[in-house]
Protein backbone atom coordinates (compact mmCIF):
# COMPACT_ATOMS: atom_id res chain seq x y z
CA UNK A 1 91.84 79.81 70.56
CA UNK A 2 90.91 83.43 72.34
CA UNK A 3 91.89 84.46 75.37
CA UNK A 4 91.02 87.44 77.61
CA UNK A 5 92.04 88.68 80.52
CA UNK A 6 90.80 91.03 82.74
CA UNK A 7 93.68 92.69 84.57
CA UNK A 8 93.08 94.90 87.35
CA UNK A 9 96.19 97.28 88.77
CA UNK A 10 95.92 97.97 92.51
CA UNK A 11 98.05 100.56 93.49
CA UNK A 12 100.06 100.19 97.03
CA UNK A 13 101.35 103.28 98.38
CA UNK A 14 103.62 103.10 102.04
CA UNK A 15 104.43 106.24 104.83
CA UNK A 16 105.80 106.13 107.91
CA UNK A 17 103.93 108.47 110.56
CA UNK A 18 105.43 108.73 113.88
CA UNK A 19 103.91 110.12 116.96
CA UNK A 20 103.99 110.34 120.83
CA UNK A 21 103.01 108.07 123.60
CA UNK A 22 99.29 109.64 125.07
CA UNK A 23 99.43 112.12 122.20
CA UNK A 24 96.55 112.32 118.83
CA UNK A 25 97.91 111.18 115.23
CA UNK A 26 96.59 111.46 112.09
CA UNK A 27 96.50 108.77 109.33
CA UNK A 28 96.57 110.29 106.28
CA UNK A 29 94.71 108.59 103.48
CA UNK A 30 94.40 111.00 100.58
CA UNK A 31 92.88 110.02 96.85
CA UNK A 32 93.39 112.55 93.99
CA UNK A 33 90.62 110.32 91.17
CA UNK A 34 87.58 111.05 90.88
CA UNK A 35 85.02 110.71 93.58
CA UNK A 36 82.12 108.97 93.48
CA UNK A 37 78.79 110.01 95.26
CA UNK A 38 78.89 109.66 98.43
CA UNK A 39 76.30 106.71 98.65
CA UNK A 40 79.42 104.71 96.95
CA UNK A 41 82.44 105.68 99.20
CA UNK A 42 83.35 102.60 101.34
CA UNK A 43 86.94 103.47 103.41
CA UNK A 44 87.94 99.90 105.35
CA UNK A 45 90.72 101.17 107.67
CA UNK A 46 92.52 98.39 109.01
CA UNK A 47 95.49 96.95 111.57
CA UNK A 48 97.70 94.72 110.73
CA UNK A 49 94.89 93.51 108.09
CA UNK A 50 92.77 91.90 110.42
CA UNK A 51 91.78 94.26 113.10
CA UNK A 52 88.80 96.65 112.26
CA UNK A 53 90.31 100.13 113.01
CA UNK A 54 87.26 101.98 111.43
CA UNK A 55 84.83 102.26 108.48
CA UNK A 56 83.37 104.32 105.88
CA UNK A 57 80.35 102.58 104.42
CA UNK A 58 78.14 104.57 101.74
CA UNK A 59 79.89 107.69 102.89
CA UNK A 60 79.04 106.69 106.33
CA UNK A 61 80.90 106.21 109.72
CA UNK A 62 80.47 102.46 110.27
CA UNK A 63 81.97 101.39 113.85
CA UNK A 64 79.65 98.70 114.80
CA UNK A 65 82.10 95.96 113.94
CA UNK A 66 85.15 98.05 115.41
CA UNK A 67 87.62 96.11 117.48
CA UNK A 68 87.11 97.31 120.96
CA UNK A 69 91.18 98.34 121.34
CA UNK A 70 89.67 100.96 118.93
CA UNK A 71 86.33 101.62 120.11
CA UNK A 72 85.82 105.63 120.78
CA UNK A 73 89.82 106.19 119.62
CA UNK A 74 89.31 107.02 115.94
CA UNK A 75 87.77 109.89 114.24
CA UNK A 76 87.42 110.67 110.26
CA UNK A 77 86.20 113.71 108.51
CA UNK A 78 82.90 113.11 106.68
CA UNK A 79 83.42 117.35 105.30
CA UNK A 80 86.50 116.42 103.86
CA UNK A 81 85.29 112.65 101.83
CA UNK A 82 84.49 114.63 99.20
CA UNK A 83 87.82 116.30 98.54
CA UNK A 84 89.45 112.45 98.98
CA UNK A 85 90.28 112.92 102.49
CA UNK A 86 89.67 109.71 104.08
CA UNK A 87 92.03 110.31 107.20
CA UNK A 88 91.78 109.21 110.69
CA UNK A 89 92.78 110.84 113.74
CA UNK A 90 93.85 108.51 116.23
CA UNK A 91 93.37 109.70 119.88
CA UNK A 92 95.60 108.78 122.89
CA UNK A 93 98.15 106.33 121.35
CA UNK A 94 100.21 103.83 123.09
CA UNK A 95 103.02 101.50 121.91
CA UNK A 96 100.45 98.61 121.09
CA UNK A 97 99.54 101.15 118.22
CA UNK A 98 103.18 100.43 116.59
CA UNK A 99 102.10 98.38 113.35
CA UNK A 100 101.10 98.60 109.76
CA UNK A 101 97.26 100.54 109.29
CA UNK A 102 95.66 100.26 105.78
CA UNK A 103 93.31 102.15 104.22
CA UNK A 104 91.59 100.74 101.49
CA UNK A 105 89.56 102.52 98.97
CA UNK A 106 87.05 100.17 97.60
CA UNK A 107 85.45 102.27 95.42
CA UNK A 108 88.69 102.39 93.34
CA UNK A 109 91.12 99.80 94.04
CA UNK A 110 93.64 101.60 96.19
CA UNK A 111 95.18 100.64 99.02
CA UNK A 112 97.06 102.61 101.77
CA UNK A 113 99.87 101.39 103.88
CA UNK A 114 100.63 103.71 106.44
CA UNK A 115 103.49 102.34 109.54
CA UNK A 116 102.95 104.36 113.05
CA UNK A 117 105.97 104.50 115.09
CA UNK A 118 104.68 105.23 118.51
CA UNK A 119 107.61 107.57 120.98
CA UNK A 120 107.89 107.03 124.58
CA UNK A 121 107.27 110.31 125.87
CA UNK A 122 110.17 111.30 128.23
CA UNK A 123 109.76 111.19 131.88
CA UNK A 124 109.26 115.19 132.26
CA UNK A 125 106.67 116.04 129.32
CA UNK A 126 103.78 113.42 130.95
CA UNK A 127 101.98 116.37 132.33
CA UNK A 128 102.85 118.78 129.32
CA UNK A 129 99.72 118.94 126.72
CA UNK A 130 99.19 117.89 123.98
CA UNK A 131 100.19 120.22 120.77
CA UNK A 132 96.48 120.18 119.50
CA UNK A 133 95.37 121.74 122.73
CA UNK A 134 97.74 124.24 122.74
CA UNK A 135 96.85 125.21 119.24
CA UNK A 136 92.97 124.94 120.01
CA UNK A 137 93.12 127.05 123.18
CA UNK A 138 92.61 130.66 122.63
CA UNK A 139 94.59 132.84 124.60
CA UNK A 140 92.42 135.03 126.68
CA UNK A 141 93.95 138.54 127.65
CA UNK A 142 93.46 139.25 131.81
CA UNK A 143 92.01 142.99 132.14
CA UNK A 144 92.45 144.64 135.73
CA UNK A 145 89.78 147.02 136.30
CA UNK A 146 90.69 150.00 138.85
CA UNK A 147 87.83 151.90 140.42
CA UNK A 148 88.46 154.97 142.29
CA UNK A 149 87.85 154.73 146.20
CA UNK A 150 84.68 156.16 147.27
CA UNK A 151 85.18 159.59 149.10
CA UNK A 152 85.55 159.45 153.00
CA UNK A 153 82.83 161.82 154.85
CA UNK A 154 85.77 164.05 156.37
CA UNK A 155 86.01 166.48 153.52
C-alpha cells in the first residue's frame, strides 16, 4: 500500500493596529515571495471573515461585491502590488470598525490577521485634523508687499 499526501502550509501572521475615532488607518498587508504578474494577484480583504472589505482581482481593484459599511471607505495602492504591498487605507473609522480584518493572498497561501482597535477621540480634538492633512498641507509663507505712496501735488 502507497500513500501520498499533498500537504499545503498556510502561514497565519497577527498585528494589532490601533487608530482614532473619524481619523484614516492603514492595514498593512506586506508579502516578501515572489510576485506573480499582475494578471495573477488576487488580495480578498476581509471583516470578521464574512464581510467584503475590498478586493484585488487580477491585479485589479474589485469593489462591486463590497459590503456597503465599506463602500467608498477603503483605498489600496495598485503602484505598490508589485513590491508586495497589498495595504488598505481605511478612511473615517468608527468603533463598529473594532474587529479582526484579513488579508488573504491567494496567489500564495498567506493569510493576514490584522485586529483594529478603534480610540474615542477626546471631547476637545473633534475639530483638530487629521495627522495626514497636516502632513499633506504645504505651508505657504504670507509676503506683505509695501508700495511707496504716490507724491502729493504740493511739492
Amino acid at each position: 500500500l502507497c500513500c501520498r499526501c499533498l500537504i499545503t502550509l498556510t502561514l497565519a501572521l497577527e498585528e494589532t493596529v490601533e487608530a482614532v475615532e473619524g481619523r484614516n488607518v492603514l492595514l498593512p498587508c506586506l508579502y516578501s515571495g515572489d510576485i506573480p504578474k499582475s494578471k495573477e494577484v488576487d488580495v480578498a480583504w476581509r471583516y470578521n471573515d464574512d464581510k467584503n472589505v475590498h478586493d484585488i482581482i487580477e491585479g485589479n481593484v474589485y469593489v462591486d461585491n463590497q459590503d456597503p459599511v465599506f463602500k467608498n471607505r477603503t483605498e489600496s495602492f495598485p503602484d505598490a502590488y508589485g513590491k508586495g504591498n497589498f495595504s488598505i487605507r481605511l478612511s473615517r473609522v468608527s468603533g463598529s470598525d473594532n474587529g479582526t480584518y484579513s488579508c488573504l493572498l491567494t496567489f500564495a497561501s498567506d493569510t493576514l490577521y490584522i485586529k483594529l482597535h478603534v480610540k474615542v477621540r477626546p471631547p476637545d480634538q473633534h475639530q483638530a485634523p487629521s495627522s495626514e492633512w497636516l502632513t499633506l498641507s504645504p505651508i505657504l509663507p504670507v509676503v506683505h508687499v509695501l508700495f511707496p505712496e504716490p507724491p502729493t501735488g504740493d511739492m
